[in-house]
N, C-alpha and C. Protein backbone atom coordinates (compact mmCIF):
# COMPACT_ATOMS: atom_id res chain seq x y z
N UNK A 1 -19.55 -19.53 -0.75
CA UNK A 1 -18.11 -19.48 -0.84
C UNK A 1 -17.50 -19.88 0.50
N UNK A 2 -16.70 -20.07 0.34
CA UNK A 2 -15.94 -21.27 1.76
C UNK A 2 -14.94 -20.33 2.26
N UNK A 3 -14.09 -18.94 1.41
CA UNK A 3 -13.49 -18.11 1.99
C UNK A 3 -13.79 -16.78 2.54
N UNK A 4 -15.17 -17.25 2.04
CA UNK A 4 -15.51 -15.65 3.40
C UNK A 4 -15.44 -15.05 4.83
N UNK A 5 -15.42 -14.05 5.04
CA UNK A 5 -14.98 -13.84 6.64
C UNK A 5 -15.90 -13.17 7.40
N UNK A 6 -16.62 -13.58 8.35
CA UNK A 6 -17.54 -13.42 9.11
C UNK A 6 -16.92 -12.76 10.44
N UNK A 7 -17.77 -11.21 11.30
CA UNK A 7 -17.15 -11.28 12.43
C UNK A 7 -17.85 -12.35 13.43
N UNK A 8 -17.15 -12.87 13.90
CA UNK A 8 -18.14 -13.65 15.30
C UNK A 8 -18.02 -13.07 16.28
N UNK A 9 -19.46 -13.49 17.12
CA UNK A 9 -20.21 -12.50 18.32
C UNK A 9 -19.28 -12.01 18.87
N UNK A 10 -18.42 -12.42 19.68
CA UNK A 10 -17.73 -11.31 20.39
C UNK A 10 -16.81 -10.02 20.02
N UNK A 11 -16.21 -10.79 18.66
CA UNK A 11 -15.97 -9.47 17.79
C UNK A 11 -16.93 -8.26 17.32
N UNK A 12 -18.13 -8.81 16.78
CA UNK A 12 -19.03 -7.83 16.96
C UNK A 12 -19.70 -6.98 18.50
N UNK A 13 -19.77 -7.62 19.31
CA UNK A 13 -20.16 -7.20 20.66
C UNK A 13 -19.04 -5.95 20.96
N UNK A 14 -18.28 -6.46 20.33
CA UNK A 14 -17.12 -5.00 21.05
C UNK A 14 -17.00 -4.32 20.21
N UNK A 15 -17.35 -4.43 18.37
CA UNK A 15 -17.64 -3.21 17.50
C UNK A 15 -18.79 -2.57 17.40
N UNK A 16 -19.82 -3.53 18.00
CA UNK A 16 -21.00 -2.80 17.68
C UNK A 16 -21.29 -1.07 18.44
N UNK A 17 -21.17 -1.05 19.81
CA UNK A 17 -21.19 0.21 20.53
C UNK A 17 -20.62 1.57 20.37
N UNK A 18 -19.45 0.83 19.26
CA UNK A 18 -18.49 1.83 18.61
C UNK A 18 -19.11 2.61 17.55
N UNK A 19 -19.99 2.08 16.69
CA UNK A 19 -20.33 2.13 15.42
C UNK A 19 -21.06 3.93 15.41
N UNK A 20 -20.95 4.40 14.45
CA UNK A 20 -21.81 6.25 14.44
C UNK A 20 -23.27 5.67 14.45
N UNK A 21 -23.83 6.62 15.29
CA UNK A 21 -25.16 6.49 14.95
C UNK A 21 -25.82 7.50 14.51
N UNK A 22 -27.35 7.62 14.20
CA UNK A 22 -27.94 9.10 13.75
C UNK A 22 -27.08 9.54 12.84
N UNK A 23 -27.00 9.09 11.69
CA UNK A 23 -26.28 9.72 10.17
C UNK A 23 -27.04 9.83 9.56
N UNK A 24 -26.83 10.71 8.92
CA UNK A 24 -27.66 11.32 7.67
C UNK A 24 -27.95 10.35 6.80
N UNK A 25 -29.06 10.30 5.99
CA UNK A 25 -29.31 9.44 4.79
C UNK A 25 -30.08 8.26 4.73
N UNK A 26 -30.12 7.27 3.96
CA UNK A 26 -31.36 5.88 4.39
C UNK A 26 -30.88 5.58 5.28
N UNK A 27 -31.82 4.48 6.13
CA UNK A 27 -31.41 3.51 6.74
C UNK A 27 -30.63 2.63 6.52
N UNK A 28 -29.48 2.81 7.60
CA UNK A 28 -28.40 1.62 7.64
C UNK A 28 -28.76 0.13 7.58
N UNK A 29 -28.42 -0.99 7.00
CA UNK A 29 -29.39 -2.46 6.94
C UNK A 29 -28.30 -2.99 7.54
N UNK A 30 -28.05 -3.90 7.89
CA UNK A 30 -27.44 -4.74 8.43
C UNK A 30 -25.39 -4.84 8.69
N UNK A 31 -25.48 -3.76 9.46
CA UNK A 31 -23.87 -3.33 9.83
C UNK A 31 -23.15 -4.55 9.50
N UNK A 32 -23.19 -5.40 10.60
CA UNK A 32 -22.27 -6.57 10.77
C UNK A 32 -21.90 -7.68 9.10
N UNK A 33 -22.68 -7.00 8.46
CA UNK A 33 -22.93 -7.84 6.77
C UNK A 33 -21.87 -7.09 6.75
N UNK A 34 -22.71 -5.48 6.28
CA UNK A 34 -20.93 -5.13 5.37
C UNK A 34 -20.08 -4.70 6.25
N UNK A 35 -19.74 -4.32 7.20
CA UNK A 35 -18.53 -4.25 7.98
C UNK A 35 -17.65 -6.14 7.65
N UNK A 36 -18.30 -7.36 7.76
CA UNK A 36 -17.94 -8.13 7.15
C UNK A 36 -17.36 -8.06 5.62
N UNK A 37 -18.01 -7.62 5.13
CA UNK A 37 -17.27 -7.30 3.74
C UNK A 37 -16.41 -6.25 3.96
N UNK A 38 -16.45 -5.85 4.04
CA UNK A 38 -15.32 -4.47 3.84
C UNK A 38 -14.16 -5.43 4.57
N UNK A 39 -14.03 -6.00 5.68
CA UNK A 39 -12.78 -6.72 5.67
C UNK A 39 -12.61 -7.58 4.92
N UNK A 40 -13.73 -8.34 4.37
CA UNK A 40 -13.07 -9.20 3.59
C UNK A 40 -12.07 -8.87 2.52
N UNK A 41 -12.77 -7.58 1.95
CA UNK A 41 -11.96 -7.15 0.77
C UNK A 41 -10.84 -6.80 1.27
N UNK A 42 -10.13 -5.95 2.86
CA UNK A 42 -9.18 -5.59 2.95
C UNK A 42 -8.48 -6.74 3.14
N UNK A 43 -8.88 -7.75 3.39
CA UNK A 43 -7.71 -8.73 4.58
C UNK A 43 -7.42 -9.65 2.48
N UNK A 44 -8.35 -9.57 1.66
CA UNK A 44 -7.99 -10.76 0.90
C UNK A 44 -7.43 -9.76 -0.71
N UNK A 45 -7.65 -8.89 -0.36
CA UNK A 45 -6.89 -7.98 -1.37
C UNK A 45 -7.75 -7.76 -2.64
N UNK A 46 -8.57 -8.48 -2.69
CA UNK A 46 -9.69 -8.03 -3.82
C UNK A 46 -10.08 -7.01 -4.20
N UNK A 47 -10.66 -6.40 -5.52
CA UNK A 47 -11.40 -5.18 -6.03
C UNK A 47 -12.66 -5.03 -5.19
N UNK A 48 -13.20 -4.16 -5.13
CA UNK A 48 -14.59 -3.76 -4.71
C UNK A 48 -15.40 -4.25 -4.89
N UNK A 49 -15.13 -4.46 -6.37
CA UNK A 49 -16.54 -4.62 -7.20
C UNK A 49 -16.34 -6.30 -7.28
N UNK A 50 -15.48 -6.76 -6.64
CA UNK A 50 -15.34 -8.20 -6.95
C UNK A 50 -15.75 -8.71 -5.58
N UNK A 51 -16.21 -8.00 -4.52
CA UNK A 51 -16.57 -8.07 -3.12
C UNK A 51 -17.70 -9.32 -3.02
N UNK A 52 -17.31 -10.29 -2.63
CA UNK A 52 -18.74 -11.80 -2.70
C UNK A 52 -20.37 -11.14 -2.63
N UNK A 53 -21.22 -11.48 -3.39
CA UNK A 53 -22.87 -10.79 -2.86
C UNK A 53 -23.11 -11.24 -1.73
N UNK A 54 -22.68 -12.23 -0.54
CA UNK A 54 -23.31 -12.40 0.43
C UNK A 54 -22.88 -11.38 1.31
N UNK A 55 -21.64 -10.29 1.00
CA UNK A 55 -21.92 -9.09 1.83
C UNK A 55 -22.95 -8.06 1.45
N UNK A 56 -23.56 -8.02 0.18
CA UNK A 56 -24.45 -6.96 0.13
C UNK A 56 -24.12 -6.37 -1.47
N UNK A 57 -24.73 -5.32 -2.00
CA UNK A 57 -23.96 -5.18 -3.49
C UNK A 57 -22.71 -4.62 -3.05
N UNK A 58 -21.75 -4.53 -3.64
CA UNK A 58 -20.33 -3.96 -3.31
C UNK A 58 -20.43 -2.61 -3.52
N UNK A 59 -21.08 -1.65 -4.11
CA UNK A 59 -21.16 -0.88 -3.91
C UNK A 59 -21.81 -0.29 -2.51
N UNK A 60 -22.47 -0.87 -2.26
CA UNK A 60 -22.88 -0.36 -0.52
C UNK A 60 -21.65 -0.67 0.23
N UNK A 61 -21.30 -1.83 -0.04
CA UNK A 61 -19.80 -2.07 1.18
C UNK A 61 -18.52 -0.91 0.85
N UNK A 62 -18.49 -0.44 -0.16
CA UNK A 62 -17.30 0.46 -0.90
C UNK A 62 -17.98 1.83 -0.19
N UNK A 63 -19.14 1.70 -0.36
CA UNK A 63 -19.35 3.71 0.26
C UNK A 63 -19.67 3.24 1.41
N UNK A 64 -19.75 2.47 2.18
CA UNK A 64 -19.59 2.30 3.59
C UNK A 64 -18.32 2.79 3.91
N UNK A 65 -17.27 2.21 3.37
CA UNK A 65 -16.02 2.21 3.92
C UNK A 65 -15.38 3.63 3.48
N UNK A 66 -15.64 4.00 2.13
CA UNK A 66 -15.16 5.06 1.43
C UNK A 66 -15.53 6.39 3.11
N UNK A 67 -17.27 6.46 2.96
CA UNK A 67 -17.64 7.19 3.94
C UNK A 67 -17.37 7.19 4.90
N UNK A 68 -17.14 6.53 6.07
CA UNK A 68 -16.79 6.39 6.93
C UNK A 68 -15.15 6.52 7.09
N UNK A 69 -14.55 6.54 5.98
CA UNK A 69 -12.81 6.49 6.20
C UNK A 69 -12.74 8.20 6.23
N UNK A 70 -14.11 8.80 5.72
CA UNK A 70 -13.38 10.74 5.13
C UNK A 70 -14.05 11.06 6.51
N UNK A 71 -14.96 10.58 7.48
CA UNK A 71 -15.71 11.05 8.44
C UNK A 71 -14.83 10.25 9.36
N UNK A 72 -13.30 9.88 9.59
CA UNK A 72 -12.50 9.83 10.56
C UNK A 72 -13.42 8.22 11.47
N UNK A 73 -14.42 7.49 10.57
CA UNK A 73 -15.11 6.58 12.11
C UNK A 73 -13.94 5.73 12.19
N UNK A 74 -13.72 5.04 11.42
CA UNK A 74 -12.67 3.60 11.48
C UNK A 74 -11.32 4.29 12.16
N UNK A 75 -11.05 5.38 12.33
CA UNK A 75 -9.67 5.79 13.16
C UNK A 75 -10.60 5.60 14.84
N UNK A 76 -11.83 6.14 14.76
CA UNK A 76 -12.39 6.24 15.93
C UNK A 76 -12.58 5.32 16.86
N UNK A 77 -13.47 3.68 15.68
CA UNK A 77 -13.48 2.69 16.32
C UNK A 77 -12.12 1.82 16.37
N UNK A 78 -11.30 2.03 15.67
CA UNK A 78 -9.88 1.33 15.93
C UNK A 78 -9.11 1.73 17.55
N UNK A 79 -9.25 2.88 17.26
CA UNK A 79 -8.64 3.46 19.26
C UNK A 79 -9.80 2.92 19.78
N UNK A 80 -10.77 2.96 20.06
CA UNK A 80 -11.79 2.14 20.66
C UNK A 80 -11.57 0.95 21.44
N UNK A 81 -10.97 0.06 19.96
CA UNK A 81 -11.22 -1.63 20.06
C UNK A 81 -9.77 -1.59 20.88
N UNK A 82 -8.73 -0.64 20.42
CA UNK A 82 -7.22 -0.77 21.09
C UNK A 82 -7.19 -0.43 22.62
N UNK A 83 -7.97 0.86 23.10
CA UNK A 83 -7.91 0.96 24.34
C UNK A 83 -8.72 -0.12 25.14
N UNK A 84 -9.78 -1.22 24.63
CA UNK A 84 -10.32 -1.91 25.16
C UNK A 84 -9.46 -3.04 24.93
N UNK A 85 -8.52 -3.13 24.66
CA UNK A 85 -7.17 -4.48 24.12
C UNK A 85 -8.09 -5.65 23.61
N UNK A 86 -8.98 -4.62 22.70
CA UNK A 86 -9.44 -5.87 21.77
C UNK A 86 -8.48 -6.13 20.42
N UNK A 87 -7.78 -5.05 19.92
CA UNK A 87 -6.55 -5.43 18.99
C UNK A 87 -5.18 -4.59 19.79
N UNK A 88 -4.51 -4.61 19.13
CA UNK A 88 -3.20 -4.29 19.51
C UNK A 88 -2.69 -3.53 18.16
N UNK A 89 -2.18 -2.57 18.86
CA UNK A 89 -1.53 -1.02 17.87
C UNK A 89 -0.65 -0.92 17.49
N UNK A 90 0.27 -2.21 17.98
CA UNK A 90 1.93 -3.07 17.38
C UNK A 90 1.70 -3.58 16.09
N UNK A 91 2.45 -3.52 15.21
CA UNK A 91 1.93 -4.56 13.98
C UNK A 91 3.63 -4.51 13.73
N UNK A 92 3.30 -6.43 13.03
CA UNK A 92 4.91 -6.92 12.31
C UNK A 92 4.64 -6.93 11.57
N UNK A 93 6.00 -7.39 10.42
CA UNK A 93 5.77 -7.48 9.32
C UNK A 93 6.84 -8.56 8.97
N UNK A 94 6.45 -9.09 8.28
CA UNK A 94 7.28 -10.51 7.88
C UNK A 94 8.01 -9.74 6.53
N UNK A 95 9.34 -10.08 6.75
CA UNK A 95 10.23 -9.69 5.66
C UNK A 95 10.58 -10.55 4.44
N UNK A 96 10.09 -11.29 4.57
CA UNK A 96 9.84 -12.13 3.26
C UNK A 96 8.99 -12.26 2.49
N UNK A 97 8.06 -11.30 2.91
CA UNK A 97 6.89 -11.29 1.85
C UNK A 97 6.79 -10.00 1.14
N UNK A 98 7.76 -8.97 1.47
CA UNK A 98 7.99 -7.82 0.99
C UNK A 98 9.17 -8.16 -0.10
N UNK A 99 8.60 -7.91 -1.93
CA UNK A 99 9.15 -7.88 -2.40
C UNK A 99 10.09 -6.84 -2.82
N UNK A 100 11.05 -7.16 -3.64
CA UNK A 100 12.30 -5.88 -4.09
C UNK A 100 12.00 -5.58 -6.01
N UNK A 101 12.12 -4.71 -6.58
CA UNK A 101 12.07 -4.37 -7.17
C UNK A 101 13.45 -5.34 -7.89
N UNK A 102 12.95 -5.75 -9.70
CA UNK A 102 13.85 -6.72 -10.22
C UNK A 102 15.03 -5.75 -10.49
N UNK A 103 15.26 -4.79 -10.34
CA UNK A 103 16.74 -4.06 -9.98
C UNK A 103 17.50 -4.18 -9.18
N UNK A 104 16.48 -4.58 -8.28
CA UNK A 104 17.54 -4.37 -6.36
C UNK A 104 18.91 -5.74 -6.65
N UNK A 105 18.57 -6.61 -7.28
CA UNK A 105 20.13 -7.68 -7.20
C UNK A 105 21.43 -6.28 -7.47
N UNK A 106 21.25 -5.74 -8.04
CA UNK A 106 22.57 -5.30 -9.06
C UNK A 106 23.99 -4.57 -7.45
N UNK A 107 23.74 -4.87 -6.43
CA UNK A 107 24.87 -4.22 -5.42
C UNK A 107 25.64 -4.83 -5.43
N UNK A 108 26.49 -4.17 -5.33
CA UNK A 108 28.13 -5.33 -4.96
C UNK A 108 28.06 -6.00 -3.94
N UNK A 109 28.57 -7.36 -3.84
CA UNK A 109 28.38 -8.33 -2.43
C UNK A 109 29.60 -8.60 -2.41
N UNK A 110 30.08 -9.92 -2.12
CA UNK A 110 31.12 -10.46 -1.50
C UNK A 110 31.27 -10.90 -0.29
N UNK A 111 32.64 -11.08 0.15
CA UNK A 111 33.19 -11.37 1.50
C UNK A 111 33.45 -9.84 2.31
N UNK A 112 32.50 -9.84 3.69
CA UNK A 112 32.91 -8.80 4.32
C UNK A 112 32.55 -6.94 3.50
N UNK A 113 31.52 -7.14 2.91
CA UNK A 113 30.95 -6.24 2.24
C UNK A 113 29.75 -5.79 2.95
N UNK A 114 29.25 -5.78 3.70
CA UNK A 114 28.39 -5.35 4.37
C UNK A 114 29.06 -4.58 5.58
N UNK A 115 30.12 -5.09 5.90
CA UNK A 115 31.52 -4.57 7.43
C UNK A 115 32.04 -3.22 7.14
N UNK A 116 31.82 -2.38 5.73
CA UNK A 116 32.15 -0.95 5.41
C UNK A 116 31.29 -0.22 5.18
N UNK A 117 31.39 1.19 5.73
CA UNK A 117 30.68 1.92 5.54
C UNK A 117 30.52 2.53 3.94
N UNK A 118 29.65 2.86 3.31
CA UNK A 118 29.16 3.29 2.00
C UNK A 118 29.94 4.48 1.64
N UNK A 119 30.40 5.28 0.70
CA UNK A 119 30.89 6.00 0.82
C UNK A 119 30.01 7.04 0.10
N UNK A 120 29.73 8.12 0.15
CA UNK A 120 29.07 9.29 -0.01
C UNK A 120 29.62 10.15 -1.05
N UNK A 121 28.82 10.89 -1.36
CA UNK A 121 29.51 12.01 -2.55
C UNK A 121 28.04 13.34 -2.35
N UNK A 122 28.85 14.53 -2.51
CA UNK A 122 27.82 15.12 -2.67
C UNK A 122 26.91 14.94 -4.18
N UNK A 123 25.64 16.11 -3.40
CA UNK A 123 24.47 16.28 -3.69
C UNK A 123 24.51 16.41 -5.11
N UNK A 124 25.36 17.41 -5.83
CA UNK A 124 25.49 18.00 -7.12
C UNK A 124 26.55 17.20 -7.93
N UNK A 125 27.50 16.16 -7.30
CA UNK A 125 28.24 15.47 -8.29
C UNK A 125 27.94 14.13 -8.94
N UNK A 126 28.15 14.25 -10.35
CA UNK A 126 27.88 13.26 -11.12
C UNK A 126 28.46 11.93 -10.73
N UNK A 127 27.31 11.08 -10.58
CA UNK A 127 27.67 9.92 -10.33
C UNK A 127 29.03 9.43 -11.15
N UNK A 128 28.64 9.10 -12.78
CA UNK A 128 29.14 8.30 -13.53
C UNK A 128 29.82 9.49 -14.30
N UNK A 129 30.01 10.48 -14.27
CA UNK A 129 31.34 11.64 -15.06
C UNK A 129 31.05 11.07 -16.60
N UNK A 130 32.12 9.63 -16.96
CA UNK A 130 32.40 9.48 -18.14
C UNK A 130 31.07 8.69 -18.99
N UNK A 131 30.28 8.89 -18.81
CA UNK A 131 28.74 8.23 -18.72
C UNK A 131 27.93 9.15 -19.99
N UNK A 132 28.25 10.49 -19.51
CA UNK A 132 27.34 11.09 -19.76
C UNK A 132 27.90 12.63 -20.56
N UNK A 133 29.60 12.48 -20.86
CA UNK A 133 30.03 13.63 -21.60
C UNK A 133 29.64 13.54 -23.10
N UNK A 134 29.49 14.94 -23.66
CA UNK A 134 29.50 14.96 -24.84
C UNK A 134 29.97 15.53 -25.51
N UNK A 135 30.39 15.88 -26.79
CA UNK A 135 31.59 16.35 -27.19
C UNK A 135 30.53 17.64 -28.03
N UNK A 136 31.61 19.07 -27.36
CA UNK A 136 31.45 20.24 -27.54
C UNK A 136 30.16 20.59 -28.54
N UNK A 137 29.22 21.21 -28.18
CA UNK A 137 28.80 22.01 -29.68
C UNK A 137 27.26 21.46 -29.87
N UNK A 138 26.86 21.40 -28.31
CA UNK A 138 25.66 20.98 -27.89
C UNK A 138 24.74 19.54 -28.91
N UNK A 139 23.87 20.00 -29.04
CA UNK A 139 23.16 17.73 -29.49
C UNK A 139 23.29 18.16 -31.30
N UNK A 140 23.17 19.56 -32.03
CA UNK A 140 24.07 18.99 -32.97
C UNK A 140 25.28 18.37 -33.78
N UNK A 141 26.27 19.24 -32.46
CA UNK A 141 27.85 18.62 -32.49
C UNK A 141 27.26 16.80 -32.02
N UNK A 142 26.76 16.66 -31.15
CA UNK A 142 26.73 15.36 -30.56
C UNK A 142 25.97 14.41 -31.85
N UNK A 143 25.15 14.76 -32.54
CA UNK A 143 24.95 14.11 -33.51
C UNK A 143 25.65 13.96 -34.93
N UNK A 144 26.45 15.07 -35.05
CA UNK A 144 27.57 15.04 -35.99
C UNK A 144 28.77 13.81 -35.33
N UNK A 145 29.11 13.86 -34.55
CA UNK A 145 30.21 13.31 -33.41
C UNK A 145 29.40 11.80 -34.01
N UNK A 146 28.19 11.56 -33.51
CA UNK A 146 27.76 9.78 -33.40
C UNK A 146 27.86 9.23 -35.77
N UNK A 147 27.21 10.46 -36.04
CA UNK A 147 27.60 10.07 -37.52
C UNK A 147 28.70 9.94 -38.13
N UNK A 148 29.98 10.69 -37.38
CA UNK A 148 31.04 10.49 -38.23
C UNK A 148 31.63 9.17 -37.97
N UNK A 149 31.28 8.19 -36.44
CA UNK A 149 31.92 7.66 -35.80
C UNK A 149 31.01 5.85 -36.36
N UNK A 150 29.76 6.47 -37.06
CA UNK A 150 28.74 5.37 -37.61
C UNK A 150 29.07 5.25 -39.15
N UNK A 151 29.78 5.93 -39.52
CA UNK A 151 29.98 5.89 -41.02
C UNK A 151 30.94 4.61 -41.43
N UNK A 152 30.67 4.00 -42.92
CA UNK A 152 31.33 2.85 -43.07
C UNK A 152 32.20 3.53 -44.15
C-alpha cells in the first residue's frame, strides 16, 4: 500500500528510550511496526480492524494502544517527546474543516447583525409561549380541542 506511515529513524531514535519496559506478558515483537500502525489508524481515521497487515494483526496494534492508553504510557511518552521539542504541545485547528450541524443555517443574519449583543431571557422562561399552550383540561381536553377543530 502506498499510504502507509512509517516512523523514520530519527523519529524512532527519540521514541524508542521512552517506550515501558519489563511488562508483564509475551514478548513485545517489533515496537516500531505497531507503534507505526497505531498512528496510522489515528492520523487516517480508519477502524482497527481495518488497520493494513503490514503493521501486524490489528488486533495486536488495538491492545497495544488500548493498553498502553489505561497504563497512562502515551501521556508519558508525549511529555517526553515535548520536553525534548521533538513535538510541540500547541495544536491549530483549521476552521474549515470543522463541520456545523445541518441546523446551524437557521440564525438571523443581515446587515450589521453580528454589531448587537444577543439578548437573554431567563433560565425557566418559555422560549416560544404561544408554541406550546393547550387548551384547559389536560391531553384529553387537548384531544377533544384537535377533534372538534378536525371535524368536516
Amino acid at each position: 500500500m502506498a499510504n502507509l506511515f512509517w516512523l523514520d529513524d530519527d523519529a524512532w531514535a527519540a521514541i524508542e528510550p521512552h517506550l515501558p519496559k519489563n511488562q508483564p506478558g509475551a514478548r513485545r515483537v517489533d515496537d516500531r511496526r505497531i507503534i507505526s500502525g497505531i498512528i496510522h489508524v489515528l492520523k487516517s481515521g480508519c477502524r482497527w480492524r481495518d488497520c493494513p497487515p503490514d503493521y501486524g494483526p490489528p488486533t495486536t496494534v488495538y491492545n497495544r494502544f488500548n493498553r498502553w492508553s489505561r497504563r497512562d504510557h502515551w501521556r508519558r511518552i508525549l511529555k517526553a517527546l515535548a520536553a525534548g521539542q521533538w513535538i510541540t504541545t500547541a495544536v491549530a485547528m483549521d476552521g474549515s474543516y470543522v463541520k456545523a450541524h445541518r441546523c446551524a443555517h437557521g440564525g438571523k443574519g443581515g446587515e450589521g447583525s453580528g454589531d448587537r449583543p444577543l439578548p437573554r431571557r431567563a433560565d425557566d422562561e418559555n422560549p416560544r409561549p404561544e408554541r406550546y399552550t393547550r387548551p384547559p383540561g389536560g391531553p384529553q381536553g387537548h384531544r377533544r380541542h384537535c377533534l372538534r377543530h378536525h371535524d368536516g
